[in-house]
Protein backbone atom coordinates (compact mmCIF):
# COMPACT_ATOMS: atom_id res chain seq x y z
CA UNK A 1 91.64 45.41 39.38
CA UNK A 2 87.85 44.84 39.43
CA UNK A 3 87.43 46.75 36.78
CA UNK A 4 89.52 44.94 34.57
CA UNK A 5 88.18 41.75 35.35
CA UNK A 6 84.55 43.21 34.01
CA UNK A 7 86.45 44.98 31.19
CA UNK A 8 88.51 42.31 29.59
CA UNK A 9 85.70 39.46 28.89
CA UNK A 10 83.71 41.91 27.76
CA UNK A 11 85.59 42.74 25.40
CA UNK A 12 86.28 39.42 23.97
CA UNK A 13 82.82 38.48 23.82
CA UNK A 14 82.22 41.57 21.39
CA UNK A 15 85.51 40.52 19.30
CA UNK A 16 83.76 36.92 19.11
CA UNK A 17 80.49 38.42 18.36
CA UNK A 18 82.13 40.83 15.61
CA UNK A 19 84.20 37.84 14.14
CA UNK A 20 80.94 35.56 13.37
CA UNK A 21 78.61 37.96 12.98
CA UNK A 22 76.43 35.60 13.68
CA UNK A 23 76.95 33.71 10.38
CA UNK A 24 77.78 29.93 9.15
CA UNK A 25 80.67 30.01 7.15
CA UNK A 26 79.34 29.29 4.00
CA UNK A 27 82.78 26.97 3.04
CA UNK A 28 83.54 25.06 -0.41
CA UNK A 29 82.73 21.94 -1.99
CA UNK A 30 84.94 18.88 -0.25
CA UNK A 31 85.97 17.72 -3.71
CA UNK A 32 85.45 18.92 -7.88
CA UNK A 33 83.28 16.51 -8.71
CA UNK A 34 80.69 17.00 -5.42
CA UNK A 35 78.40 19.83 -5.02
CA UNK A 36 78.42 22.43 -2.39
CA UNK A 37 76.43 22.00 0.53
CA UNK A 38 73.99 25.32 1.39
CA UNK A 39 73.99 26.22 4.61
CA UNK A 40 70.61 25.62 6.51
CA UNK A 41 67.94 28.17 4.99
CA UNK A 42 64.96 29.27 6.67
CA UNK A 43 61.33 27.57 5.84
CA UNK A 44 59.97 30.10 3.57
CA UNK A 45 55.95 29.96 3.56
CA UNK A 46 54.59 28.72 0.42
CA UNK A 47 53.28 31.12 -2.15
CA UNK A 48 50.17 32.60 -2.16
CA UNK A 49 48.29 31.32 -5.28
CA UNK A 50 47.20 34.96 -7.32
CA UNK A 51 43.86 35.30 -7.20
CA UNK A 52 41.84 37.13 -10.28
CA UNK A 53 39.25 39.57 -9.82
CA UNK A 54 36.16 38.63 -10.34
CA UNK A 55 35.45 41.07 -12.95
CA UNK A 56 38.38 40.03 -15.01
CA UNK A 57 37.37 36.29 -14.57
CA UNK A 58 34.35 37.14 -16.53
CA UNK A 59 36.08 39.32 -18.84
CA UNK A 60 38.52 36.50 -19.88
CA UNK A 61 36.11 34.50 -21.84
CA UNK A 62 35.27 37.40 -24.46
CA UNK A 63 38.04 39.53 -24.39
CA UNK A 64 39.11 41.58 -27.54
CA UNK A 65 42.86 42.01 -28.28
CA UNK A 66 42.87 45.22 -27.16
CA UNK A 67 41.52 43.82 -24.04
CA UNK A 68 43.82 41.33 -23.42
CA UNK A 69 47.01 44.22 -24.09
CA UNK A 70 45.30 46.14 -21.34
CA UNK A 71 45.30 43.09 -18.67
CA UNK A 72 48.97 42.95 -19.94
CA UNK A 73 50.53 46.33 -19.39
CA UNK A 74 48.56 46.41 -15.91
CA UNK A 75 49.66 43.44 -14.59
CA UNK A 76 53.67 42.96 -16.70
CA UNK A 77 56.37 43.44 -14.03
CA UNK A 78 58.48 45.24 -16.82
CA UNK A 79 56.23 47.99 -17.40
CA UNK A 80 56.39 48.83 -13.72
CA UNK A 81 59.41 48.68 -12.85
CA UNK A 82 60.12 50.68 -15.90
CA UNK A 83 58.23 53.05 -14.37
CA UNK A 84 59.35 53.25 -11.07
CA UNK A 85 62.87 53.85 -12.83
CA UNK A 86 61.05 56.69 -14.86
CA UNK A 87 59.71 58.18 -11.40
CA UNK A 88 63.04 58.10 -9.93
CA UNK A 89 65.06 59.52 -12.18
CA UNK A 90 61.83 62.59 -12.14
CA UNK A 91 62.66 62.73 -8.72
CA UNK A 92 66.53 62.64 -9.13
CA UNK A 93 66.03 65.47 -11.26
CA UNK A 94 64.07 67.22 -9.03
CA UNK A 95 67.06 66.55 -5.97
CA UNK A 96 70.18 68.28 -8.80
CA UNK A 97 67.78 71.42 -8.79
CA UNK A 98 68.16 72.11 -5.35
CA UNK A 99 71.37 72.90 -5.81
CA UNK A 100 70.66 76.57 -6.83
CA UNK A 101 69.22 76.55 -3.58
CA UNK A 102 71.06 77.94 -0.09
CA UNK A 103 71.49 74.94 1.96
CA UNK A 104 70.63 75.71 5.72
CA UNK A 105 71.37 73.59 9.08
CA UNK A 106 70.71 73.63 12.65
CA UNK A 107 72.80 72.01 15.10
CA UNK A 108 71.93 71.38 18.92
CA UNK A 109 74.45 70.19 21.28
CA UNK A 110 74.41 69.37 25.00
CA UNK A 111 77.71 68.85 27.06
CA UNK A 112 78.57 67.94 30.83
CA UNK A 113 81.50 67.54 31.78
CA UNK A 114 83.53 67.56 34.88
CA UNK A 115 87.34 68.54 35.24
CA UNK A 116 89.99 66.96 37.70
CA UNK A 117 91.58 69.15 40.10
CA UNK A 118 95.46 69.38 39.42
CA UNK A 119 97.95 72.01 40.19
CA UNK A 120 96.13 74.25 42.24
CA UNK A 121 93.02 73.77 40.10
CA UNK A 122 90.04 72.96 41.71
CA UNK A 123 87.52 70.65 39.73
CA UNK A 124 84.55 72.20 38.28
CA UNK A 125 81.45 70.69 36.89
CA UNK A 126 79.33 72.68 34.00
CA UNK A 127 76.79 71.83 31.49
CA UNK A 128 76.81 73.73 28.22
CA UNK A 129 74.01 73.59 26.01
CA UNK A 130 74.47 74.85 22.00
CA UNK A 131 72.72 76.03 19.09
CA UNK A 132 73.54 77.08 15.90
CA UNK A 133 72.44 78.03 12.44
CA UNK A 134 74.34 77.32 9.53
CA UNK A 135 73.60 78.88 5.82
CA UNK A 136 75.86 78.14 2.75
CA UNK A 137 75.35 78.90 -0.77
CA UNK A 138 77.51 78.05 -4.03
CA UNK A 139 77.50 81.73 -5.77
CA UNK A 140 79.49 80.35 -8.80
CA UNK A 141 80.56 77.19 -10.07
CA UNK A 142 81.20 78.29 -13.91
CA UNK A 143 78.37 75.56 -14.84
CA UNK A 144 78.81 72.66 -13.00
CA UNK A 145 75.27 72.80 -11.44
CA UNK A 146 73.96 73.11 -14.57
CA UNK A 147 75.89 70.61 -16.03
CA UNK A 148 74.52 68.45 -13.07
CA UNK A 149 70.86 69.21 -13.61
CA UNK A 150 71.26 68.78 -17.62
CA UNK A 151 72.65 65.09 -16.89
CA UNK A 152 69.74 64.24 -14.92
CA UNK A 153 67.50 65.87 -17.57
CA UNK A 154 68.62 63.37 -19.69
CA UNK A 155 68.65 60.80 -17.54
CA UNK A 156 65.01 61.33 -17.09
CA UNK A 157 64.58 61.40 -21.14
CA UNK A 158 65.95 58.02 -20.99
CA UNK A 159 63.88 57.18 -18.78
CA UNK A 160 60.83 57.86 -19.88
CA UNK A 161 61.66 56.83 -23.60
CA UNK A 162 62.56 53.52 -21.93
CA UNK A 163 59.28 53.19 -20.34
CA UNK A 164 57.93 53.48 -23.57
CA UNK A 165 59.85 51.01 -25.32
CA UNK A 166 59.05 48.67 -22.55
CA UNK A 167 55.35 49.24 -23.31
CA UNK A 168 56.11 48.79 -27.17
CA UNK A 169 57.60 45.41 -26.55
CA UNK A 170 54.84 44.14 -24.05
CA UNK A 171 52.04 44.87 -26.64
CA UNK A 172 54.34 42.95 -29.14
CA UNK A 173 54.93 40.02 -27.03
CA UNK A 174 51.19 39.84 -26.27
CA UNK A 175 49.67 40.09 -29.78
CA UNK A 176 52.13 37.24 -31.22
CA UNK A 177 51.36 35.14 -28.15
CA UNK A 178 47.54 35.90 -28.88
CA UNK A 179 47.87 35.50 -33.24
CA UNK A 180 49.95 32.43 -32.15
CA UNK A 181 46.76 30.86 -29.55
CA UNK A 182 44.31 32.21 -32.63
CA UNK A 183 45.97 30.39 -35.00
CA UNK A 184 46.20 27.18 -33.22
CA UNK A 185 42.41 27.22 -32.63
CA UNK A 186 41.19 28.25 -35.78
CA UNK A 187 43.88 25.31 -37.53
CA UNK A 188 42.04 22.61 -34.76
CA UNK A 189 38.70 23.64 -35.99
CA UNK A 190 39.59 23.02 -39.27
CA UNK A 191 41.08 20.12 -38.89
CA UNK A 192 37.90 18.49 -37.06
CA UNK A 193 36.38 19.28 -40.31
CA UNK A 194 39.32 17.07 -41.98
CA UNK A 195 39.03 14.17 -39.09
CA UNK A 196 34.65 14.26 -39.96
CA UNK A 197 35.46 13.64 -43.69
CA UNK A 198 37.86 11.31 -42.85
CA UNK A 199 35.11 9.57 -40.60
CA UNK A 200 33.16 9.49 -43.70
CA UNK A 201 35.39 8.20 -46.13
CA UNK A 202 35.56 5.11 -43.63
CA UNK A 203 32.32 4.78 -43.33
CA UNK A 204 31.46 5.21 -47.14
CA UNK A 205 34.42 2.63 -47.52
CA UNK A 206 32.67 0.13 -45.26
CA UNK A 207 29.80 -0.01 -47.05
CA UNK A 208 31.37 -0.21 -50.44
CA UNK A 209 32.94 -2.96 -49.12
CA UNK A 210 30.22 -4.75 -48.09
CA UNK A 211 28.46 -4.38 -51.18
CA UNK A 212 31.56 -5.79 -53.39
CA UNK A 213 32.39 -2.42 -55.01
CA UNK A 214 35.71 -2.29 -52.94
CA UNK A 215 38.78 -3.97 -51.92
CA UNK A 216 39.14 -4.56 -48.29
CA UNK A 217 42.68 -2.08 -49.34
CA UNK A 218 40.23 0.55 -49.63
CA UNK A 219 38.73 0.17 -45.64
CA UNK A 220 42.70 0.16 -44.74
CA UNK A 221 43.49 3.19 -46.46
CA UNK A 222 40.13 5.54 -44.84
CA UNK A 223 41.09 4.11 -41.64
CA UNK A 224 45.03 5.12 -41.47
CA UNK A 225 43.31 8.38 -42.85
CA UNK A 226 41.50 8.65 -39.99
CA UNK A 227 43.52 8.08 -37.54
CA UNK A 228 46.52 10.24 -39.34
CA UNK A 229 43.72 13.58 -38.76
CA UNK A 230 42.94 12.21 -35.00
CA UNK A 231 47.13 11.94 -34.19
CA UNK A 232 47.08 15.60 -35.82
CA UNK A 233 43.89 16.66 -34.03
CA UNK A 234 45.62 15.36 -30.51
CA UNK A 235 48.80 17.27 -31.13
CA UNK A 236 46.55 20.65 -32.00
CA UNK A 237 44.69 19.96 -28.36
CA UNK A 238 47.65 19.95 -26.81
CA UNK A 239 49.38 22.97 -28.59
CA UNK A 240 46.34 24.80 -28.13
CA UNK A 241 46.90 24.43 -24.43
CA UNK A 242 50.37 25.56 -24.48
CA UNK A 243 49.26 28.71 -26.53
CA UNK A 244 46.80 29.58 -24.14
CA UNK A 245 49.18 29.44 -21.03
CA UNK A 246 52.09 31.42 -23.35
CA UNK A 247 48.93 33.99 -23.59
CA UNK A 248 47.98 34.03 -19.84
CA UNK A 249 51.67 34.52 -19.05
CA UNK A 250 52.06 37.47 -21.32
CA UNK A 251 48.85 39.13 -19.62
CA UNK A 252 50.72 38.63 -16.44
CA UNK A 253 48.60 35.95 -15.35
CA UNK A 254 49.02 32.61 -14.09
CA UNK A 255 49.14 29.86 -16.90
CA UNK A 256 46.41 28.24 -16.30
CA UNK A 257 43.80 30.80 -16.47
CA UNK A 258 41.39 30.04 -19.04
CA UNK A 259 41.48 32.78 -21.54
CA UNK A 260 39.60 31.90 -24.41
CA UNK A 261 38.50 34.09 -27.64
CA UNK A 262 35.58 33.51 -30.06
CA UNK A 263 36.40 33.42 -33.86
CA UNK A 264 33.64 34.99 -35.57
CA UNK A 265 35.17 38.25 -33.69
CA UNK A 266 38.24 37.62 -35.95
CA UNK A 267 37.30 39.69 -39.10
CA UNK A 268 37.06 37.82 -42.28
CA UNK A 269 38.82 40.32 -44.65
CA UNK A 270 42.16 41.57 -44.10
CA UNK A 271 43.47 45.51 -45.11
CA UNK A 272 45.92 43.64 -47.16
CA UNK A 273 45.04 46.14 -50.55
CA UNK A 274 45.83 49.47 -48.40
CA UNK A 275 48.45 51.17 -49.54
CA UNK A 276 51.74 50.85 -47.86
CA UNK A 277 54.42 53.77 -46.99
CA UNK A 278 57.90 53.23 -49.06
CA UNK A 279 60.13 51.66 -46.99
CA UNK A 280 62.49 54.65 -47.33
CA UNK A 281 59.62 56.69 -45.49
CA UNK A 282 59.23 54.21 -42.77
CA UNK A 283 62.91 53.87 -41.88
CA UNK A 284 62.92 57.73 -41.99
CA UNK A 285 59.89 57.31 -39.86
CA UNK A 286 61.49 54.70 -37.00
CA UNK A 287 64.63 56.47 -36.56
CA UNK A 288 62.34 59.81 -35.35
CA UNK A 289 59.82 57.57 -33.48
CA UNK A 290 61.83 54.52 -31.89
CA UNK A 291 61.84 55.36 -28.30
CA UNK A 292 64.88 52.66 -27.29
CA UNK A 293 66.52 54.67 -30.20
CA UNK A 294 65.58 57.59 -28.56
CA UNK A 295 67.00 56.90 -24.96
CA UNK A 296 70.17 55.88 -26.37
CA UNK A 297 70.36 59.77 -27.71
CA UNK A 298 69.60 61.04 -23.94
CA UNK A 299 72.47 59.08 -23.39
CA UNK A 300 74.61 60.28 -25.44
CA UNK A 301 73.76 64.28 -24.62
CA UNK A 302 73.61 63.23 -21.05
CA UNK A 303 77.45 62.05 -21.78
CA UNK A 304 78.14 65.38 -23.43
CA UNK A 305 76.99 66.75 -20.56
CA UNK A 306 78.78 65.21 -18.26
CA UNK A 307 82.20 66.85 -20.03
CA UNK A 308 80.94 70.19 -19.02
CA UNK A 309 80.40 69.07 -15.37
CA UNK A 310 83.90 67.53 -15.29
CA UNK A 311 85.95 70.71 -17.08
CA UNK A 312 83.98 73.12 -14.43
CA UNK A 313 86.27 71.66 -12.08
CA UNK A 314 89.06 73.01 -13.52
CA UNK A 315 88.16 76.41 -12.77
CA UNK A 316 87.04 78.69 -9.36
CA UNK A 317 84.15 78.12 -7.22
CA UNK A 318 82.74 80.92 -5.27
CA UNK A 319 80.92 80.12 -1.72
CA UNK A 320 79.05 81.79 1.13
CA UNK A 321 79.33 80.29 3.97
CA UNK A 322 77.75 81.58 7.66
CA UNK A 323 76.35 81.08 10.72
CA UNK A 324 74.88 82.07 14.37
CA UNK A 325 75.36 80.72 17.11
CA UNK A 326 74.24 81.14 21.22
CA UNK A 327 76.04 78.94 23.80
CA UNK A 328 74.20 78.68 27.34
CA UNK A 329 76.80 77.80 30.95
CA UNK A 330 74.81 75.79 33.42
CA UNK A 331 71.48 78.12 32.94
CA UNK A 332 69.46 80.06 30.26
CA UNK A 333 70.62 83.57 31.97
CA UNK A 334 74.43 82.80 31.76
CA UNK A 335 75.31 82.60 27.32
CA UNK A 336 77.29 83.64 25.05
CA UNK A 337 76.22 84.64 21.33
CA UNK A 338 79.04 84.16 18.09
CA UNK A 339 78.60 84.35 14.28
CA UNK A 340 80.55 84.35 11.82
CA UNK A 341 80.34 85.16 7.74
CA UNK A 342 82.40 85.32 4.75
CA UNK A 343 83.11 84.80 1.05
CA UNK A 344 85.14 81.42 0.06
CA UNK A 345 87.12 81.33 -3.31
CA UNK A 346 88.67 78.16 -4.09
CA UNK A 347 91.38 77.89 -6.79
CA UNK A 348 92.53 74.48 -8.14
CA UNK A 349 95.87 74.90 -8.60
CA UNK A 350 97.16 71.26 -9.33
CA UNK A 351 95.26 67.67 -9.08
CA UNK A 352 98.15 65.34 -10.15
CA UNK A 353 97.03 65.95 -13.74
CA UNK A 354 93.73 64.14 -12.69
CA UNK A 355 91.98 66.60 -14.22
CA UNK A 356 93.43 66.36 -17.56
CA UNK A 357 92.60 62.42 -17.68
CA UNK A 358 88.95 63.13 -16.27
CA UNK A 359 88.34 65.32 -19.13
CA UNK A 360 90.19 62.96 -21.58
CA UNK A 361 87.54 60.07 -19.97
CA UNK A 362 84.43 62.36 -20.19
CA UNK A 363 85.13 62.78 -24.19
CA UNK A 364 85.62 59.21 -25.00
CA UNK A 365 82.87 58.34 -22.89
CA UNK A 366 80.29 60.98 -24.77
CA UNK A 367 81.92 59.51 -28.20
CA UNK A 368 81.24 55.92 -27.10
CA UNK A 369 77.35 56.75 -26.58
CA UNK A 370 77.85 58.53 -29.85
CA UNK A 371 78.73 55.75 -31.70
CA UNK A 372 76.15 53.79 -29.71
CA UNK A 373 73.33 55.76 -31.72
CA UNK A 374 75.29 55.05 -34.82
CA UNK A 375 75.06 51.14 -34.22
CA UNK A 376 71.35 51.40 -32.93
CA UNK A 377 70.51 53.84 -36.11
CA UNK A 378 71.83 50.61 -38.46
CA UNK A 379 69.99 48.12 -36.47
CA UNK A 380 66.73 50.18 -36.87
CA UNK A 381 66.90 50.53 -40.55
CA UNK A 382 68.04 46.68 -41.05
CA UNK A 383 64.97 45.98 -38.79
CA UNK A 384 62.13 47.83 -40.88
CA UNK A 385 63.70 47.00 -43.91
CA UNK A 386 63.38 42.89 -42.56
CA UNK A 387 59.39 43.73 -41.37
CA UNK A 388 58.94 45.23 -44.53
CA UNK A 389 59.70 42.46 -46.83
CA UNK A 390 58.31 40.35 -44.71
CA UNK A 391 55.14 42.01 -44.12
CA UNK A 392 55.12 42.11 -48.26
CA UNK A 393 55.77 38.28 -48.54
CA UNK A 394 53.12 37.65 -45.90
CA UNK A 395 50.17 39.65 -48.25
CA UNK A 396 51.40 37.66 -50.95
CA UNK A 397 51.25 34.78 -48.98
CA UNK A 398 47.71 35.40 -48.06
CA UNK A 399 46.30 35.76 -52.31
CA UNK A 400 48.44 32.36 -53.17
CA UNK A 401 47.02 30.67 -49.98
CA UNK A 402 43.23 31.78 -51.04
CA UNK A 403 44.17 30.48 -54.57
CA UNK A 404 45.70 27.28 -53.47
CA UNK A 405 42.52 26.56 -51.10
CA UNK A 406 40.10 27.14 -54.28
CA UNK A 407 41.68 25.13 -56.28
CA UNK A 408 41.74 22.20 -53.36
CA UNK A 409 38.04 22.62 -52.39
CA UNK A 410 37.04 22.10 -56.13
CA UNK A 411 39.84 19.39 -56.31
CA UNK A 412 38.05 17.40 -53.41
CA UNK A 413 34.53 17.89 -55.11
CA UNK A 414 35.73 16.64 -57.85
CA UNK A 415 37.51 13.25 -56.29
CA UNK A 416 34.37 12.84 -54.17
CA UNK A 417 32.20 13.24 -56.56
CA UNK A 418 34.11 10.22 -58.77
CA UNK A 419 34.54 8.06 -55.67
CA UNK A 420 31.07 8.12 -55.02
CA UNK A 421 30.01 7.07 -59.04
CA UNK A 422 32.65 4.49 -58.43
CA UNK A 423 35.02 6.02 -61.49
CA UNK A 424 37.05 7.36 -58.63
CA UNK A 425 39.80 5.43 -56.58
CA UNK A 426 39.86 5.86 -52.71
CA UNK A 427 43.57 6.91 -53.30
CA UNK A 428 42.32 10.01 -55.05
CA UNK A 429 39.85 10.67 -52.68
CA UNK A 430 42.21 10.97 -50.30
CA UNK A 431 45.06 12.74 -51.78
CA UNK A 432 42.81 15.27 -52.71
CA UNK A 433 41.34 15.69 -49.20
CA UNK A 434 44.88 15.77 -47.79
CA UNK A 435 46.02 18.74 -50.16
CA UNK A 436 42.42 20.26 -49.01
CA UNK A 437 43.81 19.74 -45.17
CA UNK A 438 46.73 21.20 -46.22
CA UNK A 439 45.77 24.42 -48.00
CA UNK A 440 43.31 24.97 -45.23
CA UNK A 441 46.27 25.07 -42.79
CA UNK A 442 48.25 27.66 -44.95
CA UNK A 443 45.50 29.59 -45.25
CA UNK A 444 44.79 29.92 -41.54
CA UNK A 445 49.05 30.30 -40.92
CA UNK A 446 48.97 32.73 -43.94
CA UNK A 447 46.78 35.06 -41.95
CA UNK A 448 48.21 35.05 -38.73
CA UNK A 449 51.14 35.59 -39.97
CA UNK A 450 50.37 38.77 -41.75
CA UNK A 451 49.06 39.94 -38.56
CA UNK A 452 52.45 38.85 -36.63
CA UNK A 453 54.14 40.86 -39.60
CA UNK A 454 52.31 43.92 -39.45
CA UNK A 455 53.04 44.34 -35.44
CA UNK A 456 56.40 43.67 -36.03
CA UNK A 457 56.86 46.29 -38.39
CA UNK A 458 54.65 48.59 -36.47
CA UNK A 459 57.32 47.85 -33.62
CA UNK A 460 60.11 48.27 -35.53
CA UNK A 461 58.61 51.91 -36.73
CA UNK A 462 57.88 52.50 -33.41
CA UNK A 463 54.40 53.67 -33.92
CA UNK A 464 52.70 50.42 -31.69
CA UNK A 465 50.29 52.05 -29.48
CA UNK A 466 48.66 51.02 -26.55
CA UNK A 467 45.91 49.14 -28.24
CA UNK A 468 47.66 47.30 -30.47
CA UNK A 469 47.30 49.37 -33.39
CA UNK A 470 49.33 51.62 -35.43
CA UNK A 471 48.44 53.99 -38.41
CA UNK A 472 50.42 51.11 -40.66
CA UNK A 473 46.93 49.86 -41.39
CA UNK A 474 43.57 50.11 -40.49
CA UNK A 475 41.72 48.78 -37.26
CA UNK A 476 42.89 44.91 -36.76
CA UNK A 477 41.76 44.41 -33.46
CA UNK A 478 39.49 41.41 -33.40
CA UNK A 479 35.31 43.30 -34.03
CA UNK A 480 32.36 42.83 -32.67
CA UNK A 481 30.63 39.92 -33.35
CA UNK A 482 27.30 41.79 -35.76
CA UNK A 483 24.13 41.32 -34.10
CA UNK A 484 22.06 38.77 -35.69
C-alpha cells in the first residue's frame, strides 16, 4: 500500500510534466480583425556592431574593383554557405563509399539478476558479463552501391557547380552596385561643373543688369537656373549615399562604411573597338561554361542514377554475416565461448507491386530533370542573346553620346560667347548649357552602362572570374592612377 501511495503521484506529475512540456500554448487570435498575441519571448542581447579590420579600413578608401570583389566573396553569406553545402555533399560522398567496406561491431553487456524460488526451485543470484564481435559484409547487390555512390557523385557535381554559380552572381551583384556608386559620383562632379556656370550666368546677369544691358527677366531666369542644378546637385548627394551603402552591403559590410573610389583610376578609353565573338559562338560558349546550367545536368544523371539504385532492388542480395562471442558467470574463470557464420541470400519475391511504381517514379523523375536542362538550355541562349544586343546598343550608345557632348560643348561656346557681346539672349545661354548638362550625363550613364553590359554578358557566358574579368574584353578593372 505504501508503495502505491509513492507510485501513483509520481506518476501523474510526469503525465503533467509530459502534457506541457513546459510550454505556453501558443493559442489564436480572439477575433479576425485582431492580431495574435506572441507568447512572452526571452530578452535577446543586442547585436554586436561588426567591427572592420583595421587593414581593410584603410584599404576602403583606394580600393580597385577587383578589390572590392575580393572583400565581397570573403565576407557574402552565400558564398559560404554554398560552400559548406559543397563540403558536405564531399563528405556525403565520402560516407556511400564505405559501403564496399565490411561493417564491424562490438557489443558489451553486463547482467544481474536474481530469480524467485518457486516449485522446489531455490533462488539464485548471478552476474553475466558479455562480449561480442560482429562482422557483416554485402557480397552482391547487382549495383545498388554503386548506384548509391554515383548519386552522391553527382550530388557533389552539383554542388560544386553551384558554388560556382554563387560566386558568378556575387561578382555580378558587386560590380553593378560599384558601376552604379561610379556613376553617381562621376554624374555629381559634373554637375558641380553645371551648378558653377550656373553661378556665373547669375552673376554675369547681375551685372548686366546693373549696367542697363539687361532686363531684370534675365536675373530671374540665371537664378531658377541655379537653383534647378543645386535641387539636382542635392538629389545626386543623396543618391550617392544610397549607392555607397548598396556597395558596402554587397561587400558584406555594414552600410555605412565609407567606401569611396578615386576617378582618375577609372580609365578614360573603353575596349569598345575589340572585336566581339558571334553571338552564335557565345551561346555555344554559355551552354558548355554556365555552371547553374551545369548542376542542373548533375541533376539530371544523378536522377538517372537513382533508377539503377531503385531496379537493384528487384533482384538478390548476397550477405555475410558473423560473429564471436565469450560470455563470463559470476567470474572471469567460469565462460562460455559461441560464434556463429554464414552466407545470407535474400530473394524478393513480391512487394505489393511497389516495386513496379518505384521504378515507374524513378523514370519520370530522371525525365523531369531532363526536361529541366531543356528549359535552363532556352533560358541561357535567350539570356546571351539579350546581353548581346545590349552590350551592342550600349557601344553604340557610347560613339552617339561622345558626338552629342561635342556638339553641346561647342554649342555652349558658341551661346556664351554671343551672350557675352550682348548679340546673345540669356535664354540661349541657357538652353545651350542645359543640353551641355544633359549630354554630359549620357555620356557618364553611356559608360557605365557598357560596363554593366559587358558583366552581364560575361555572366550570362559564364566566363566571370573571380576578379571581375572575363576574356569578353580586355582588362576593365579600374588602373592605377600613372605616376606624375
Amino acid at each position: 500500500m505504501k508503495k502505491h501511495t509513492i507510485i501513483v503521484p509520481a506518476l501523474l506529475v510526469l503525465i503533467s510534466a509530459g502534457g506541457s512540456s513546459g510550454a505556453e500554448v501558443p493559442g489564436t487570435p480572439t477575433a479576425p480583425n485582431t492580431f495574435w498575441t506572441p507568447p512572452p519571448r526571452p530578452s535577446a542581447s543586442p547585436a554586436t556592431p561588426m567591427t572592420i579590420p583595421p587593414d581593410l579600413e584603410k584599404r576602403l578608401q583606394s580600393m580597385v574593383l577587383a578589390d572590392v570583389i575580393d572583400v565581397a566573396l570573403s565576407n557574402n553569406p552565400a558564398t559560404r554557405a554554398a560552400w559548406e553545402n559543397a563540403k558536405a555533399a564531399s563528405e556525403h560522398l565520402e560516407s556511400e563509399k564505405g559501403a564496399f567496406w565490411p561493417q564491424a561491431s562490438a557489443d558489451v553487456n553486463a547482467i544481474k539478476y536474481k530469480t524467485t524460488a518457486s516449485q522446489g526451485r531455490i533462488a539464485t543470484k548471478q552476474t553475466v558479463y558479455t562480449g561480442t564481435l560482429n562482422l557483416s559484409y554485402l557480397l552482391l547487390d547487382f549495383g545498388g552501391r554503386s548506384a548509391r555512390i554515383e548519386m552522391a557523385r553527382q550530388a557533389l557535381y552539383t554542388a560544386d557547380w553551384t558554388h560556382n554559380a554563387v560566386i558568378q552572381e556575387v561578382v555580378l551583384q558587386v560590380e553593378l552596385a560599384f558601376f552604379q556608386y561610379v556613376a553617381t559620383k562621376a554624374t555629381l562632379i559634373a554637375e558641380q561643373s553645371t551648378l558653377a556656370e550656373a553661378a556665373a550666368n547669375l552673376d554675369s546677369a547681375n551685372r548686366r543688369h546693373e549696367a542697363g544691358v539687361a532686363t531684370i527677366a534675365d536675373v530671374l531666369l540665371a537664378k531658377t537656373a541655379l537653383s534647378q542644378a543645386q535641387l539636382l546637385i542635392d538629389s545626386l548627394q543623396g543618391a550617392l549615399q544610397t549607392t555607397r551603402g548598396s556597395l558596402a552591403v554587397s561587400m558584406g559590410l555594414p552600410a555605412y562604411v565609407p567606401v569611396d573610389f578615386d576617378l582618375e583610376r577609372i580609365p578614360k578609353e573603353l575596349p569598345t573597338n575589340q572585336a566581339m565573338d558571334t553571338v552564335e559562338n557565345l551561346i555555344q560558349r554559355a551552354l558548355i561554361e554556365r555552371p547553374d546550367l551545369a548542376a542542373l545536368q548533375a541533376q539530371a544523371q544523378a536522377a538517372t542514377s537513382h533508377i539503377r539504385e531503385v531496379k537493384s532492388s528487384r533482384w538478390p542480395t548476397l550477405n555475410f554475416n558473423g560473429n564471436v562471442g565469450r560470455t563470463y558467470f559470476g567470474g572471469i574463470d567460469n565462460h562460455g565461448d559461441s560464434y556463429s557464420a554464414g552466407l545470407y541470400v535474400h530473394v524478393p519475391l513480391f512487394t505489393g507491386f511497389s516495386q513496379v511504381h518505384d521504378e515507374r517514379e524513378a523514370e519520370a523523375q530522371a525525365q523531369a530533370a531532363t526536361e529541366q536542362v531543356g528549359v535552363m538550355e532556352r533560358q541561357v541562349i535567350s539570356q546571351v542573346f539579350s546581353s548581346y544586343y545590349l552590350l551592342k546598343t550600349a557601344t553604340q550608345k557610347i560613339t552617339t553620346s561622345d558626338d552629342l557632348l561635342a556638339s553641346a560643348t561647342q554649342s555652349e561656346a558658341v551661346a556664351g560667347d554671343r551672350y557675352k557681346v550682348g548679340v546673345g539672349t540669356i535664354i540661349e545661354l541657357l538652353t545651350a548649357q542645359t543640353a551641355l548638362a544633359e549630354a554630359r550625363a549620357q555620356q557618364i550613364q553611356a559608360r557605365w552602362e557598357w560596363y554593366s553590359t559587358l558583366a552581364q554578358l560575361a555572366h550570362d557566358t559564364g566566363v566571370l572570374d573571380l576578379h571581375g574579368e572575363s576574356s569578353l574584353a580586355p582588362q576593365t578593372e579600374p588602373a592605377e592612377k600613372e605616376s606624375k
